[in-house]
Protein backbone atom coordinates (compact mmCIF):
# COMPACT_ATOMS: atom_id res chain seq x y z
CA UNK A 1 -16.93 -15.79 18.09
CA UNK A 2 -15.17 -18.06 15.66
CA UNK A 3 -13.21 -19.84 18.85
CA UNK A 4 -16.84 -20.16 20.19
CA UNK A 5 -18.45 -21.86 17.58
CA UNK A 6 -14.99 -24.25 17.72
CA UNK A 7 -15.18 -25.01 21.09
CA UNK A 8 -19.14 -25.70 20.93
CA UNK A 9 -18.74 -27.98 17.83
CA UNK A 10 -15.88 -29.92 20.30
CA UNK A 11 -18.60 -30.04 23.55
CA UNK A 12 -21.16 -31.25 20.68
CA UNK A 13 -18.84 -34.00 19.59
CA UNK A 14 -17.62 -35.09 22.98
CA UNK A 15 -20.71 -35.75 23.92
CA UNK A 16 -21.48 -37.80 21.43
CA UNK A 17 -18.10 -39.47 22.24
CA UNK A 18 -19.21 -39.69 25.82
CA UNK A 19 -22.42 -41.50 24.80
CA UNK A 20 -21.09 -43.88 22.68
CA UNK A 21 -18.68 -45.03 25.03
CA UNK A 22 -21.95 -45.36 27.25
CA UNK A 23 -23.02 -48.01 24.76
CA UNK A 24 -19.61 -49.87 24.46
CA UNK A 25 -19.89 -50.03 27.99
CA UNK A 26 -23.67 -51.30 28.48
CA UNK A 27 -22.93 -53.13 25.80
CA UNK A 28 -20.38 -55.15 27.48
CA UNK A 29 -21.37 -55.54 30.39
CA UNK A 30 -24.61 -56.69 28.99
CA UNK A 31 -22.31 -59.67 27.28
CA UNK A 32 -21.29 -60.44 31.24
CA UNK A 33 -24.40 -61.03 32.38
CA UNK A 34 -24.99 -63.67 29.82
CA UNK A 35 -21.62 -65.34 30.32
CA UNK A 36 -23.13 -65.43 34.14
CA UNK A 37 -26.27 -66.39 33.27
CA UNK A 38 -24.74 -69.12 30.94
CA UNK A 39 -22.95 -70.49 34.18
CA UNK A 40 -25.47 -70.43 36.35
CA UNK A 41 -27.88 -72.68 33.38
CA UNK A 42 -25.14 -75.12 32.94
CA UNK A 43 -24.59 -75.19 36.77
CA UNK A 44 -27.82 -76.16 37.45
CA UNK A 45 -27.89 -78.67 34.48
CA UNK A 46 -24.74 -80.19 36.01
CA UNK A 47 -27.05 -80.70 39.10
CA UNK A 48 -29.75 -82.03 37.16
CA UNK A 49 -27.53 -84.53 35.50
CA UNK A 50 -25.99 -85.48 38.59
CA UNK A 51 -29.63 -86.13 40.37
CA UNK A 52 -30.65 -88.02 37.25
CA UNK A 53 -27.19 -90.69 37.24
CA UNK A 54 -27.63 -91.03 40.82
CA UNK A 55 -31.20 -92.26 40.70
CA UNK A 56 -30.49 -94.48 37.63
CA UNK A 57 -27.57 -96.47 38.08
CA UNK A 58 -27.94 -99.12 35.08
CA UNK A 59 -26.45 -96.72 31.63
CA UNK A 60 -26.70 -93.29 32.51
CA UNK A 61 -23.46 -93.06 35.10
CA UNK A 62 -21.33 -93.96 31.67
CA UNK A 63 -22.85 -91.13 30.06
CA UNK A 64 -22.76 -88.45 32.83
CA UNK A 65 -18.89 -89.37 32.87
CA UNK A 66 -18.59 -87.77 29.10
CA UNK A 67 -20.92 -85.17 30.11
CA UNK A 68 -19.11 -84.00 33.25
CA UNK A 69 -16.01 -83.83 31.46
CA UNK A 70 -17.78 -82.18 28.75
CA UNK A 71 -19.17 -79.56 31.19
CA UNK A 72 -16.10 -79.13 32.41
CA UNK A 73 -14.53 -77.71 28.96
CA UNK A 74 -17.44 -75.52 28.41
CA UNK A 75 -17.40 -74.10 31.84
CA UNK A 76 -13.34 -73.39 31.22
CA UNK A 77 -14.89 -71.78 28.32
CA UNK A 78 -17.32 -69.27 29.52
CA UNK A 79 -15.17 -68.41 32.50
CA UNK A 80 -12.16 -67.74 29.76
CA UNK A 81 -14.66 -65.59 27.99
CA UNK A 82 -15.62 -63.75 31.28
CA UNK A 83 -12.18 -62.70 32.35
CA UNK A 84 -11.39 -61.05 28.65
CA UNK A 85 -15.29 -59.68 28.83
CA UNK A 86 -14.10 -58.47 32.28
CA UNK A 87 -10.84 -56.68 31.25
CA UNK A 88 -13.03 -55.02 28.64
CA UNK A 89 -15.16 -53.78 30.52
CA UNK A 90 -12.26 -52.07 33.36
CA UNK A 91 -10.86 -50.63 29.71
CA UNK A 92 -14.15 -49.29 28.43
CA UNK A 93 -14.72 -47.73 31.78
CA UNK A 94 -11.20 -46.17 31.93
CA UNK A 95 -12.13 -44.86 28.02
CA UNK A 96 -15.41 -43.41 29.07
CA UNK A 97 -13.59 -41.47 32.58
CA UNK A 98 -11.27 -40.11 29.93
CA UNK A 99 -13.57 -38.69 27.21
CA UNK A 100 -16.13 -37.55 30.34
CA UNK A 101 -13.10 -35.87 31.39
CA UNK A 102 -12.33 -34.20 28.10
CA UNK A 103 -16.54 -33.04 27.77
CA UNK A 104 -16.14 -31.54 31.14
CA UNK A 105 -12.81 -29.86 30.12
CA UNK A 106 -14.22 -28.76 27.32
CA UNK A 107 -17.83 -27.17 29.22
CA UNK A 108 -15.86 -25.89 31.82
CA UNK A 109 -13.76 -23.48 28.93
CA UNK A 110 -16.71 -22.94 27.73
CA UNK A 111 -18.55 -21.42 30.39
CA UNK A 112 -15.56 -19.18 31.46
CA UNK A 113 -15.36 -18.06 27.81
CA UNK A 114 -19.32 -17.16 27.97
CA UNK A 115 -18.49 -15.35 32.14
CA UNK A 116 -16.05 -13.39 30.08
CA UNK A 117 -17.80 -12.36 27.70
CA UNK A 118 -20.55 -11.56 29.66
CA UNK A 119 -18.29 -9.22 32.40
CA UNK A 120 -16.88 -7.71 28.61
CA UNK A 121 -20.64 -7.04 27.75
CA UNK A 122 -21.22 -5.68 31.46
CA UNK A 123 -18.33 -3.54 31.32
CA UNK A 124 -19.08 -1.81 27.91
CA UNK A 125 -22.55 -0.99 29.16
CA UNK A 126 -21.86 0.11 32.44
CA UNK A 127 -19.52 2.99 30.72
CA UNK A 128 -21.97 3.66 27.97
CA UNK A 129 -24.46 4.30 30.72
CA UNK A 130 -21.96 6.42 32.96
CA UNK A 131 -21.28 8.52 29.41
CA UNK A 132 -24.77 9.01 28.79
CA UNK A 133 -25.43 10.29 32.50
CA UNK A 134 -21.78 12.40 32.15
CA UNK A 135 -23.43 14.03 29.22
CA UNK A 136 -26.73 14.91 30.96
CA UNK A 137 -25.18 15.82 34.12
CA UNK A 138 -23.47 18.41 31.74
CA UNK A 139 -26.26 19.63 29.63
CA UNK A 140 -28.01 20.31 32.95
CA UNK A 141 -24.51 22.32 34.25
CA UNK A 142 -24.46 24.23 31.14
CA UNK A 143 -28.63 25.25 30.93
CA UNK A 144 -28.14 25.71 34.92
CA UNK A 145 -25.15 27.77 34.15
């Protein structure tokens, strides 16, 4: 009983395991779709800018020059942050295959441990039922007798 209660507390605490590397994982890949999202704004501002220093010609083509260049750094940026937010996700989803794994390790002993014990329980009843009928098949011998 004692390796039950062991192996129940593990299950218990793998599956809290299991979920939390659930979270990691939403979590992150929550973080990429703002890094896309981020891309996509400042794409479309890029557009903006460039439809705005085409139609004005007279100042604003010197200042979309800094801009661009500008834009250019922060897109560098995001798309250096999505490649690490990227590899963290592949490792948080190797992480949570190996502790769903471990739960499913862990249920599967369990359940053989309970079919077991339950063919042990069987087993022990079945002969204390084929004892009791032994002993009434031989009461009714001995009165018949």
């Amino acid at each position: 009983m004692a390796k039950d209660k062991g192996l129940k507390t593990l299950i218990r605490l793998s599956k809290w395991n299991v979920d939390e590397k659930q979270r990691v994982l939403v979590a992150l890949q929550g973080r990429e779709d703002e890094i896309l999202s981020w891309i996509r704004q400042s794409e479309e501002q890029l557009k903006e800018e460039q439809r705005l220093a085409a139609e004005d010609t007279t100042g604003i083509g010197f200042a979309y020059g800094a801009f661009a260049n500008a834009w250019l750094g922060r897109r560098e940026q995001m798309f250096g942050m999505l490649e690490m937010v990227r590899a963290e996700i592949v490792r948080a989803r190797e992480e949570l295959a190996e502790a769903y794994n471990e739960l499913k390790t862990f249920e599967i002993t369990q359940r053989e441990r309970d079919r077991r014990a339950q063919e042990e329980r069987d087993k022990k009843e079945q002969a204390f039922l084929d004892e009791v009928g032994l002993n009434i098949h031989r009461r009714k011998d001995k009165q018949d007798g």
